[in-house]
C-alpha atoms as a PDB file:
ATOM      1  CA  UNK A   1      99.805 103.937 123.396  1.00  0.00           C
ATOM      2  CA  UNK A   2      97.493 105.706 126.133  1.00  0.00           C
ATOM      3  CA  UNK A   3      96.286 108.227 123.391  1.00  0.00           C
ATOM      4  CA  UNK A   4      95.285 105.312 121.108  1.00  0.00           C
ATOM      5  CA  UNK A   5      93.451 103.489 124.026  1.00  0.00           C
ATOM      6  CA  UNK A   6      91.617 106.424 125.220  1.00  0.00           C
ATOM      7  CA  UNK A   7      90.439 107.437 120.883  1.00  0.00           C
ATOM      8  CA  UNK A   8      89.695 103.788 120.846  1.00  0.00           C
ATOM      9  CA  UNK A   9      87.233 103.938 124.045  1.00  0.00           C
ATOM     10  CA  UNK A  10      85.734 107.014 122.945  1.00  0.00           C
ATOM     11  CA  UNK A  11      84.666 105.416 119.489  1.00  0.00           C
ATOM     12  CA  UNK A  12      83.132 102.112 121.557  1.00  0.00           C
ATOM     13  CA  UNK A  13      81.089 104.732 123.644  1.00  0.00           C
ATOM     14  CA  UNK A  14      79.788 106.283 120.934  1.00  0.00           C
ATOM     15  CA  UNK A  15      79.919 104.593 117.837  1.00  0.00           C
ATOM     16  CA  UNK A  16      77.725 107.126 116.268  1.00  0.00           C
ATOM     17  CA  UNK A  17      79.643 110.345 116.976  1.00  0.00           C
ATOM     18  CA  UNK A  18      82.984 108.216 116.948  1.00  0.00           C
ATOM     19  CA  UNK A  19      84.735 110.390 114.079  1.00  0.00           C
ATOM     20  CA  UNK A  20      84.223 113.591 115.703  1.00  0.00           C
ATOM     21  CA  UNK A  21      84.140 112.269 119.403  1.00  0.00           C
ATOM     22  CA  UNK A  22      87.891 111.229 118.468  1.00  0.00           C
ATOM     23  CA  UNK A  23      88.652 114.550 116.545  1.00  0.00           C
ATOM     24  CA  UNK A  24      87.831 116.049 119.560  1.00  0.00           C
ATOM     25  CA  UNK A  25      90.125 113.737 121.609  1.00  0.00           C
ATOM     26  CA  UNK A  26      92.479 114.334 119.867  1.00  0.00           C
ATOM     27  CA  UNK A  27      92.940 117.798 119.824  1.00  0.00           C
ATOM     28  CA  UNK A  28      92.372 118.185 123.767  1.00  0.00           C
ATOM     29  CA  UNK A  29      95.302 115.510 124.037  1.00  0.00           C
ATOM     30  CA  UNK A  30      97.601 117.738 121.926  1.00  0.00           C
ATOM     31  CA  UNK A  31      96.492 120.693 123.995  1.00  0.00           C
ATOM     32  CA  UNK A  32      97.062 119.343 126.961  1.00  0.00           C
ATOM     33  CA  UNK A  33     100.944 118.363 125.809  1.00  0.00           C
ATOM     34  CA  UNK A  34     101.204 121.768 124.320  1.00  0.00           C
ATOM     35  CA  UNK A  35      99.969 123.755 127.984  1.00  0.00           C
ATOM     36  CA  UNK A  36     102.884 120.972 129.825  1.00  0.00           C
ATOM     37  CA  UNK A  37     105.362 121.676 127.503  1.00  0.00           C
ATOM     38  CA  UNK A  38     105.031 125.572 127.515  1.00  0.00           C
ATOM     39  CA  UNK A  39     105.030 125.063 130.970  1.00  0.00           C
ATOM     40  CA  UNK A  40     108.023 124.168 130.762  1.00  0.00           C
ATOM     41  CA  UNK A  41     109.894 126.352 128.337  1.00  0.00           C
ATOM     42  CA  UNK A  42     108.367 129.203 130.847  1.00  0.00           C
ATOM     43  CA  UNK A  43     109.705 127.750 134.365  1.00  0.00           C
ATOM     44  CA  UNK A  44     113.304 127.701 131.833  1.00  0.00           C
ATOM     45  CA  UNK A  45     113.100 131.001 130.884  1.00  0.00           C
ATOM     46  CA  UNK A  46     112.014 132.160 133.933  1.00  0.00           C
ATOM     47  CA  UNK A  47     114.808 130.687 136.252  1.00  0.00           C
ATOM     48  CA  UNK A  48     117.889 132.418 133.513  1.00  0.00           C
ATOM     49  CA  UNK A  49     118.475 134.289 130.422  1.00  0.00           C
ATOM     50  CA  UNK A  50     121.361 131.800 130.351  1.00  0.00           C
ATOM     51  CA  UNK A  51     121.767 128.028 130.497  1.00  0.00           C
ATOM     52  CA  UNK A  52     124.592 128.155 133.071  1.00  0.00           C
ATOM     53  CA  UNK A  53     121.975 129.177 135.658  1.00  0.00           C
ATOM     54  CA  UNK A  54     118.788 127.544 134.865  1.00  0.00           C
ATOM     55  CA  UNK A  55     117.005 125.027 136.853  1.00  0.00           C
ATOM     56  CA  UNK A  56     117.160 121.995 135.623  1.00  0.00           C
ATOM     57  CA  UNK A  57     113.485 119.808 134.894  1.00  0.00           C
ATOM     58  CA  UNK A  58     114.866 116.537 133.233  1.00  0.00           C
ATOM     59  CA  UNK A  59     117.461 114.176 134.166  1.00  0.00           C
ATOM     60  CA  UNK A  60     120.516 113.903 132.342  1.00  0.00           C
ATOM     61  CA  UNK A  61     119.555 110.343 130.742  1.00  0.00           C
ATOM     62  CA  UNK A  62     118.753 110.047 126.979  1.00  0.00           C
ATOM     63  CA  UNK A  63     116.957 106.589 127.126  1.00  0.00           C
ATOM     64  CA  UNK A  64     113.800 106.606 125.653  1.00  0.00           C
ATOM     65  CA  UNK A  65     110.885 104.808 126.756  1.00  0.00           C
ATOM     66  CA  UNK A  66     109.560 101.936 124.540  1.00  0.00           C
ATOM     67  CA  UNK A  67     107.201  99.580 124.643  1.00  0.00           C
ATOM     68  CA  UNK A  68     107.642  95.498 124.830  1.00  0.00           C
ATOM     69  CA  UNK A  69     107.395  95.610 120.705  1.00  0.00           C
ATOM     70  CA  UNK A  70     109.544  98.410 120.326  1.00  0.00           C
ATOM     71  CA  UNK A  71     106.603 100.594 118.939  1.00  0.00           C
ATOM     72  CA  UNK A  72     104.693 103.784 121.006  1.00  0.00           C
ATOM     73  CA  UNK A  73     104.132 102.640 124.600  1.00  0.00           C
ATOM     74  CA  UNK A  74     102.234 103.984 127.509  1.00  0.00           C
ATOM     75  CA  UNK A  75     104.935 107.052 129.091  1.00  0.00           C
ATOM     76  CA  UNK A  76     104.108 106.018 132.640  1.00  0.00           C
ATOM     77  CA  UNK A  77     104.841 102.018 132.572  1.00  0.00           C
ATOM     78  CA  UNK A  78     107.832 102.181 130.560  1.00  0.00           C
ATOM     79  CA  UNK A  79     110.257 104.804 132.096  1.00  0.00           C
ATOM     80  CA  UNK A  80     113.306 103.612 134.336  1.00  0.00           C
ATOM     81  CA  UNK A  81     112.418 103.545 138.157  1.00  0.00           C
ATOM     82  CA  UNK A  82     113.879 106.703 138.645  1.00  0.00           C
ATOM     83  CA  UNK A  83     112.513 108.384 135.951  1.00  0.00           C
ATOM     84  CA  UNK A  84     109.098 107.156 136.909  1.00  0.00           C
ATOM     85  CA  UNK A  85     109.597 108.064 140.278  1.00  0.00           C
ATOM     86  CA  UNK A  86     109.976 111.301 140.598  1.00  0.00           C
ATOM     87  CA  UNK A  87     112.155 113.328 137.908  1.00  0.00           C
ATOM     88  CA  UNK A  88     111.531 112.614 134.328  1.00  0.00           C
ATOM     89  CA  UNK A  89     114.323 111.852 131.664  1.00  0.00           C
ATOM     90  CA  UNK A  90     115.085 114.081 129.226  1.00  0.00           C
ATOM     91  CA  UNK A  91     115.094 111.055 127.167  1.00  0.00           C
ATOM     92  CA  UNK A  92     111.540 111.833 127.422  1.00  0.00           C
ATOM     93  CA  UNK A  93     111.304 114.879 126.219  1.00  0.00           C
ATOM     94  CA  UNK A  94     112.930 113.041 122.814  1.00  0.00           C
ATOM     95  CA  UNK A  95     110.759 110.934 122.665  1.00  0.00           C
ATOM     96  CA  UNK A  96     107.662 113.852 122.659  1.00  0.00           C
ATOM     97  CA  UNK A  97     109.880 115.467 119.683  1.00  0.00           C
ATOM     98  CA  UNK A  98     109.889 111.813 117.806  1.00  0.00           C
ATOM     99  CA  UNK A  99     106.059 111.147 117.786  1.00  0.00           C
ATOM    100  CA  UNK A 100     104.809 114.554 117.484  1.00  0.00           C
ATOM    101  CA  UNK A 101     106.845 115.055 114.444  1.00  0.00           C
ATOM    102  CA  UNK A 102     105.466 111.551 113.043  1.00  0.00           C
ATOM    103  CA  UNK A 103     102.032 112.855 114.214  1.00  0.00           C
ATOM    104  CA  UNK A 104     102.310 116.258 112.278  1.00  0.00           C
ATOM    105  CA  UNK A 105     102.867 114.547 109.122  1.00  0.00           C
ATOM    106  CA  UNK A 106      99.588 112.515 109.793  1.00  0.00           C
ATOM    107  CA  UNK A 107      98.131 115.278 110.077  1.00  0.00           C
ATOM    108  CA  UNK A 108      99.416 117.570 107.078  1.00  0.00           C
ATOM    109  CA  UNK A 109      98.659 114.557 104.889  1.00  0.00           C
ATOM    110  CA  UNK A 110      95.190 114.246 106.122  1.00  0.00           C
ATOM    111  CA  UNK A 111      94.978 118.347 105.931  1.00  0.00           C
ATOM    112  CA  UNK A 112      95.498 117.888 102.197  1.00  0.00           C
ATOM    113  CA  UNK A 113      93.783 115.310 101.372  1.00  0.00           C
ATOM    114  CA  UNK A 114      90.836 117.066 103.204  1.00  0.00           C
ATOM    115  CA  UNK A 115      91.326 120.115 100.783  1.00  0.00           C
ATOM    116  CA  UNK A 116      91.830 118.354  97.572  1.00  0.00           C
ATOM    117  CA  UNK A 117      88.156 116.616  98.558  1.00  0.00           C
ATOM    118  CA  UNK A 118      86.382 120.030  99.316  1.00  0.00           C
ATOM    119  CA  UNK A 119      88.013 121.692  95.823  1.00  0.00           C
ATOM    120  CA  UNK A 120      86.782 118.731  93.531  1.00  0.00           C
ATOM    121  CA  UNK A 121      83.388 118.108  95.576  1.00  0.00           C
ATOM    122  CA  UNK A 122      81.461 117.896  92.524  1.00  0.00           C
ATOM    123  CA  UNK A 123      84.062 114.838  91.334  1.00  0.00           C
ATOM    124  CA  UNK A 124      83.774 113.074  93.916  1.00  0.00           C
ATOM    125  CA  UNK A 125      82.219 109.163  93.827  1.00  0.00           C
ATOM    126  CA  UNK A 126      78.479 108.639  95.834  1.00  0.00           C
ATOM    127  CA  UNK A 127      80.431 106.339  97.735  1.00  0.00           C
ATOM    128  CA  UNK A 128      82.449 108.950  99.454  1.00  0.00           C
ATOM    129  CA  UNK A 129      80.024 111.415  99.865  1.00  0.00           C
ATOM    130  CA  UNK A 130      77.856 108.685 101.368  1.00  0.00           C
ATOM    131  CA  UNK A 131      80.790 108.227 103.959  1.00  0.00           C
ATOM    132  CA  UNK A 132      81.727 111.792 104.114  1.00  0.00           C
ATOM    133  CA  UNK A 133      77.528 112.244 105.247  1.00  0.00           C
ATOM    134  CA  UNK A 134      77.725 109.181 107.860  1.00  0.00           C
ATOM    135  CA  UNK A 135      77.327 110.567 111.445  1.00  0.00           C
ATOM    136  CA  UNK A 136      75.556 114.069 110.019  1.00  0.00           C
ATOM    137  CA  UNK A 137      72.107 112.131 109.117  1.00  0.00           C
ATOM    138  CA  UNK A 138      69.875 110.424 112.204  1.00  0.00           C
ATOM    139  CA  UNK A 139      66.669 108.323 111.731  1.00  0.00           C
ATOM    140  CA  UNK A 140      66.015 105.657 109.386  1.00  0.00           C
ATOM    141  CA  UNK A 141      67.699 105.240 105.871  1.00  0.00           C
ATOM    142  CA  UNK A 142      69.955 107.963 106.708  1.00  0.00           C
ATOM    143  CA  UNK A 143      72.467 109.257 103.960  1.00  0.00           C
ATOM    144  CA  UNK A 144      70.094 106.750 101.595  1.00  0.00           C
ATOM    145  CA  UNK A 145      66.946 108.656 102.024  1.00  0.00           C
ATOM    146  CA  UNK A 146      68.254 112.608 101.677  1.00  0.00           C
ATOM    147  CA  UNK A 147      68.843 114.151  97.954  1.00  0.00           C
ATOM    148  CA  UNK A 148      71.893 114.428  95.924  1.00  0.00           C
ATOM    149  CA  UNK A 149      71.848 118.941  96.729  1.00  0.00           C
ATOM    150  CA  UNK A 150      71.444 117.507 100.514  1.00  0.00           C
ATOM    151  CA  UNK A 151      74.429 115.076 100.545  1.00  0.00           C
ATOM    152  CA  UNK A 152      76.432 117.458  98.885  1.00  0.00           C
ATOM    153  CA  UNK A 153      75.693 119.982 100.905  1.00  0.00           C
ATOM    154  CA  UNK A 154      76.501 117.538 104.467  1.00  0.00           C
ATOM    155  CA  UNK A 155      80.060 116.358 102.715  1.00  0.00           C
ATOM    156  CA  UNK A 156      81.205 120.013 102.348  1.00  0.00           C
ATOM    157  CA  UNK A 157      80.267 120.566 105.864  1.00  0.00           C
ATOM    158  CA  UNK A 158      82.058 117.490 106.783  1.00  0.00           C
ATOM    159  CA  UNK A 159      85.314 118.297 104.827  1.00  0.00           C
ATOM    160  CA  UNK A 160      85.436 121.890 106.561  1.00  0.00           C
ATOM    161  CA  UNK A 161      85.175 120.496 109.843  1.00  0.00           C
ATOM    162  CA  UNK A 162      88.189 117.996 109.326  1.00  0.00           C
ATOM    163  CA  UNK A 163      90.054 120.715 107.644  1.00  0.00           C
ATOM    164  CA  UNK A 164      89.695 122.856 110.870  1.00  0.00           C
ATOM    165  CA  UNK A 165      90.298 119.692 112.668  1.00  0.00           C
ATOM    166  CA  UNK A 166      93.475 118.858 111.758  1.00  0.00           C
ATOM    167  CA  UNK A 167      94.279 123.173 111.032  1.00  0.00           C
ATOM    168  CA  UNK A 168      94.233 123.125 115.065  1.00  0.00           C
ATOM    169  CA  UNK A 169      96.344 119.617 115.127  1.00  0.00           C
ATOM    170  CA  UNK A 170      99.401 120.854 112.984  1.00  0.00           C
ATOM    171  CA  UNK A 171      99.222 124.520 114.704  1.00  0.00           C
ATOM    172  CA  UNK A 172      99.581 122.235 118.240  1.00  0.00           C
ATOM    173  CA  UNK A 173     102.550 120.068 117.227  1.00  0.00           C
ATOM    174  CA  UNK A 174     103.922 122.620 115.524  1.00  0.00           C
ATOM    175  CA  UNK A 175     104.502 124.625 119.205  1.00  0.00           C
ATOM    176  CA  UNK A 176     105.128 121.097 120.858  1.00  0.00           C
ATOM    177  CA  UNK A 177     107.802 120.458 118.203  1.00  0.00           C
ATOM    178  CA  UNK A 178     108.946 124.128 119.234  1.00  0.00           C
ATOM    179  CA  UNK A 179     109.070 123.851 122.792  1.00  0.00           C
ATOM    180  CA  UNK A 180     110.471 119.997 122.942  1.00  0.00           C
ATOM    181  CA  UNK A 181     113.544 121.404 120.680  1.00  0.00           C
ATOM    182  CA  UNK A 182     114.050 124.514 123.450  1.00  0.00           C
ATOM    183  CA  UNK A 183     113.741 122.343 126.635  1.00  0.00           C
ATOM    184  CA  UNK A 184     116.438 120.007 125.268  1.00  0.00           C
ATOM    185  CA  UNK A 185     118.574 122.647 123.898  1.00  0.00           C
ATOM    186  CA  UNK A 186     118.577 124.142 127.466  1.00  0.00           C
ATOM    187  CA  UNK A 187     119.377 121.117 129.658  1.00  0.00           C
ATOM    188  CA  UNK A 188     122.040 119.703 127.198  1.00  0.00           C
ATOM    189  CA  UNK A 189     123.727 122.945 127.056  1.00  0.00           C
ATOM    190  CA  UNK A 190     123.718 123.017 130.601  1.00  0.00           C
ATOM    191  CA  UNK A 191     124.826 119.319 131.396  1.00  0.00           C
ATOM    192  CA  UNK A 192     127.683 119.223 128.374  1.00  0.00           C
ATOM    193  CA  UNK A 193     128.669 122.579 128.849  1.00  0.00           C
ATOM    194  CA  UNK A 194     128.303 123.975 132.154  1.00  0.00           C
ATOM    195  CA  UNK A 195     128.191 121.120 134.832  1.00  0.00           C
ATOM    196  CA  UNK A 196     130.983 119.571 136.663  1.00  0.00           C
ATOM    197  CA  UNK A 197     130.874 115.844 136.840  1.00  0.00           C
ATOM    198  CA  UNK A 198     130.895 114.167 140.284  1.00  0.00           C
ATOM    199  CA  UNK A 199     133.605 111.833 141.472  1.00  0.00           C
ATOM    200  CA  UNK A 200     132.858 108.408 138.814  1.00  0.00           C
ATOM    201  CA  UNK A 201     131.485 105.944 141.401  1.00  0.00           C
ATOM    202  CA  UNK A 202     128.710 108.014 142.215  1.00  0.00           C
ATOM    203  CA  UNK A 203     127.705 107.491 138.399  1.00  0.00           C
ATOM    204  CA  UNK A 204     123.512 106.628 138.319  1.00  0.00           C
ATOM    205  CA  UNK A 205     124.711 103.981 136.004  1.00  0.00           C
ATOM    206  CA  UNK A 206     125.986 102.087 139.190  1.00  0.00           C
ATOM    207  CA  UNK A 207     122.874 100.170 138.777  1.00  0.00           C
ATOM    208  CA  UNK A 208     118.954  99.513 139.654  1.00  0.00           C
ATOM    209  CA  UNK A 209     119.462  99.282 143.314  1.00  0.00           C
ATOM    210  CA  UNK A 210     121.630 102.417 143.853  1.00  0.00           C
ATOM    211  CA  UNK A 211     118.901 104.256 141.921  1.00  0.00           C
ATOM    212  CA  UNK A 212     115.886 103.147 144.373  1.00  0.00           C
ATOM    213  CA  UNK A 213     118.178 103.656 147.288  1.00  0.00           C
ATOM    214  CA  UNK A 214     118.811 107.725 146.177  1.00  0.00           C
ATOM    215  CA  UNK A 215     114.841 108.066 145.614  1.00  0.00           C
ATOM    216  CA  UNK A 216     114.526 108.561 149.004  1.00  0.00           C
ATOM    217  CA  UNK A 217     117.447 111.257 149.305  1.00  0.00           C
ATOM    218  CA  UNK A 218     115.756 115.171 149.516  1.00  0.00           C
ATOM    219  CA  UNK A 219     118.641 115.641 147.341  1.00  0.00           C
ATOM    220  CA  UNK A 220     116.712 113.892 144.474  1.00  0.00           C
ATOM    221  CA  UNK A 221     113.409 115.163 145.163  1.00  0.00           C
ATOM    222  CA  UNK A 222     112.827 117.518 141.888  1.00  0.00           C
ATOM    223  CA  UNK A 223     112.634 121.241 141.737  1.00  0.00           C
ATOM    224  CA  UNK A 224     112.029 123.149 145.449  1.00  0.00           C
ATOM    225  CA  UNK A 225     110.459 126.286 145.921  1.00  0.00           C
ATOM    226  CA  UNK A 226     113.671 127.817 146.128  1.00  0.00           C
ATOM    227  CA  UNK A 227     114.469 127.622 142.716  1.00  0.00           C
ATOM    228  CA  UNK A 228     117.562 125.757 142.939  1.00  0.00           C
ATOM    229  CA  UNK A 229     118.258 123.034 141.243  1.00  0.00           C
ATOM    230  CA  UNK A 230     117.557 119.596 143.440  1.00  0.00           C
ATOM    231  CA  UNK A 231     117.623 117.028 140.451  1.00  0.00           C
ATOM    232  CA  UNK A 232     120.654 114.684 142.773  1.00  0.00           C
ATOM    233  CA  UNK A 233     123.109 116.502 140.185  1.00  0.00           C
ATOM    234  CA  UNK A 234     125.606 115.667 143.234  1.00  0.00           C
ATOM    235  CA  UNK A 235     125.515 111.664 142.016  1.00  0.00           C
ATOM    236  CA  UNK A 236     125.843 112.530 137.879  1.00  0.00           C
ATOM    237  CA  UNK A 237     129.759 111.254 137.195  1.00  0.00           C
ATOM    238  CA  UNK A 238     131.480 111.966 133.786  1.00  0.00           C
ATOM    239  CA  UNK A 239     129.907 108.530 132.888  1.00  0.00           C
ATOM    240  CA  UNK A 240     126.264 109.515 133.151  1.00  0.00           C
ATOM    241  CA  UNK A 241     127.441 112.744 130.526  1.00  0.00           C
ATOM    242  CA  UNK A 242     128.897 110.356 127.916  1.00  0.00           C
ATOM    243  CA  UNK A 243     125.845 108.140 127.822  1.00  0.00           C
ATOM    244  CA  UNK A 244     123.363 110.906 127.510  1.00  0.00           C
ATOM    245  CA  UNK A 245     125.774 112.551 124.467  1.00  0.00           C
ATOM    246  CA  UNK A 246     125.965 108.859 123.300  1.00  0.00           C
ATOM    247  CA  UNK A 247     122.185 108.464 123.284  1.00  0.00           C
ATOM    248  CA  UNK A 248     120.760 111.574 122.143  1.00  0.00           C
ATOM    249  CA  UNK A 249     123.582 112.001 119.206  1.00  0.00           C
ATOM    250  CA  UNK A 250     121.417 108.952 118.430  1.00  0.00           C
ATOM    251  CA  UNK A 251     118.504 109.641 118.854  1.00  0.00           C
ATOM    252  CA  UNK A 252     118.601 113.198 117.632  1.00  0.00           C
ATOM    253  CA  UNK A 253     120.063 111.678 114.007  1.00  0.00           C
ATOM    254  CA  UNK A 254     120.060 112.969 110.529  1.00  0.00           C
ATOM    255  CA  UNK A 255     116.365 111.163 109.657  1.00  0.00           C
ATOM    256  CA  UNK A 256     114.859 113.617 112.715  1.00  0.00           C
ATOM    257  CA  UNK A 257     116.880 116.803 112.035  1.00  0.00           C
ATOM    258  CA  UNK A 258     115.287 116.765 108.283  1.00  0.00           C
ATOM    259  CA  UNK A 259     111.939 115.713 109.458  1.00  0.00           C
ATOM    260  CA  UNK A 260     111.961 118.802 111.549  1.00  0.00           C
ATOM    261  CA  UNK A 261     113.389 121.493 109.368  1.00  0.00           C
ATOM    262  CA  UNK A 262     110.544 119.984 106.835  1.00  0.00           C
ATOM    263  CA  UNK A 263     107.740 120.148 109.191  1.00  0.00           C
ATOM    264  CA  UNK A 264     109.168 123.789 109.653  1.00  0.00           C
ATOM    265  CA  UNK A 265     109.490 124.396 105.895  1.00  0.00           C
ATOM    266  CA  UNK A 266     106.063 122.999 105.197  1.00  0.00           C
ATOM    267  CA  UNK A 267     103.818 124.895 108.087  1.00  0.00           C
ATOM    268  CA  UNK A 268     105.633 127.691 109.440  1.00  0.00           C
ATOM    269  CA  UNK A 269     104.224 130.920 108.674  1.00  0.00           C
ATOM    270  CA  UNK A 270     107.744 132.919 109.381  1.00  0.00           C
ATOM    271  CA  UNK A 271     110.209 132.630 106.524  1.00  0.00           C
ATOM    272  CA  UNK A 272     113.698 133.948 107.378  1.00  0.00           C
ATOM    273  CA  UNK A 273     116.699 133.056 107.067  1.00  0.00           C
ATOM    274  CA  UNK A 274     117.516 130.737 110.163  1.00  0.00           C
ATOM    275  CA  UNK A 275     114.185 130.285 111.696  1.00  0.00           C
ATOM    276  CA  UNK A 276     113.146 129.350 115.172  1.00  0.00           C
ATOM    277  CA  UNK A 277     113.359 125.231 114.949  1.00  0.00           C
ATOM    278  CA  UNK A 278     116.143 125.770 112.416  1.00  0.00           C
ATOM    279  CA  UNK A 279     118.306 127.692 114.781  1.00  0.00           C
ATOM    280  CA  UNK A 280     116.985 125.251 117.456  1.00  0.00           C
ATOM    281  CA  UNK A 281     118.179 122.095 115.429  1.00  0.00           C
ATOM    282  CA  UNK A 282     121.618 123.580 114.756  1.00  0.00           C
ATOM    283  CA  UNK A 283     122.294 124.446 118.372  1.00  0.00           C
ATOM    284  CA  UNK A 284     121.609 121.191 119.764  1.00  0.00           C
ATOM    285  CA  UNK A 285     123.595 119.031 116.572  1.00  0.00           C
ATOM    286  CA  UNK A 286     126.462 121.680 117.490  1.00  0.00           C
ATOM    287  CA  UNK A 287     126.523 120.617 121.257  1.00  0.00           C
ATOM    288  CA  UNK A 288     126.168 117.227 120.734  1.00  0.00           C
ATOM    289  CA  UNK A 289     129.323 117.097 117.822  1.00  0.00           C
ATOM    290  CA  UNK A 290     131.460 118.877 120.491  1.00  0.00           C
ATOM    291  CA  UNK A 291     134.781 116.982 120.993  1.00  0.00           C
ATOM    292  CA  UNK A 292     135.177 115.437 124.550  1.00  0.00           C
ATOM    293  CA  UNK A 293     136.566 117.575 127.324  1.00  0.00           C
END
């Protein structure tokens, strides 16, 4: 993926500083998709206390990019034409949900293992605090020529900054998680409950050319200043509906819904009874189980 490439140059830059060049990385990525994605819970909120009359950011398609080998892919070379175009998929927006869930449980296993180091310093092998110390000690010998009280010293210091490190990475996909599971609640209550399909030949399923031909209609040209939505809603047929259902009833499966009630369950600070991703997960499973109209 483009996050992998860009952690991967980082490292060749600086091979020295590598591990906390890409700690760094990594955490300004999963800002940056944190700031967008609050964006766009705001803009939602914003436009209507109810779905009915909220704008709408994401077209109704559920497809998901992927790369050649079926694994992560770069967001911008894989999308659809259209999606690419101009107006993102909320297929997309899935997508975000899938990965940053697998990434939170990176990081929570990391975050532990991090701890479990920093409680049992005193048990741990030279080797590892030799490798915990590489990066912290410049000249020549390095980690070889300081004392045991030194080294020790250095691999605490090293095990408190991952544990911040990754603190900041599960606090991140934790809101991404958050705000993925709100946009998507928003637009598929809107499309499956609240829009009227077109007449069935305008489907965007038509095909490839139809879709390139619209992309230059000001009907299709994303949200306008006005507020409105301008997403070419006009062309979505009853078709276009059923495959989105079709794809995120999918997509959204059983595996995801427990991954995300457990990355709720083993981060979330606010115990209730339904909490926030919990209600969010029910909502959407509800919408997409609803019978056909």
């Amino acid at each position: 993926s483009e996050r992998e490439r860009l952690l991967k140059q980082a490292e060749m830059d600086a091979p020295a500083e590598s591990a906390e060049r890409r700690e760094e990385m990594e955490v300004a990525m999963q800002q940056v998709l944190a700031n967008i994605m609050e964006y766009c819970q705001t803009l939602l909120v914003q436009s209507s206390a109810q779905a009915q009359f909220s704008i709408c950011l994401f077209s109704p398609s559920g497809g998901e990019p992927a790369g050649r080998d079926g694994g992560r892919s770069d967001l911008s070379s894989s999308l659809p034409p259209m999606v690419s175009s101009r107006v993102p998929s909320l297929g997309l927006v899935l997508y975000l949900l899938k990965t940053t869930a697998a990434d939170f449980f990176q990081f929570h296993q990391s975050h532990r293992q991090s701890l479990g180091k920093l409680q049992s310093l005193d048990q741990l092998p030279p080797e590892e605090l030799k490798e915990l110390c590489q990066g912290l000690v410049s000249g020549p010998g390095g980690v070889e020529k300081i004392s045991s009280i030194q080294r020790n010293l250095l691999a605490k210091r090293r095990l408190v900054q991952l544990i911040n490190n990754r603190a900041k990475l599960l606090a991140l996909c934790s809101y991404v998680i958050e705000t993925c599971l709100f946009v998507l609640w928003r637009h598929l209550e809107y499309y499956l409950l609240h829009y009227t399909p077109s007449d069935p030949k305008d489907s965007m399923l038509a095909g490839v050319g139809s879709f390139r031909s619209r992309l230059t209609d000001d009907s299709f040209g994303g949200l306008q200043a006005g507020g409105g939505r301008s997403l070419g809603l006009s062309k979505v047929g009853q078709q276009d509906l059923d495959q989105l259902k079709g794809d995120m009833a999918a997509g959204f499966g059983e595996a995801l819904q427990r991954k995300l009630l457990e990355v709720e369950s083993s981060y979330s600070q606010v115990r209730s009874r339904y909490t926030f991703i919990q209600a969010l997960v029910r909502r959407i499973r509800g919408l997409l189980r609803q019978p056909k109209s």
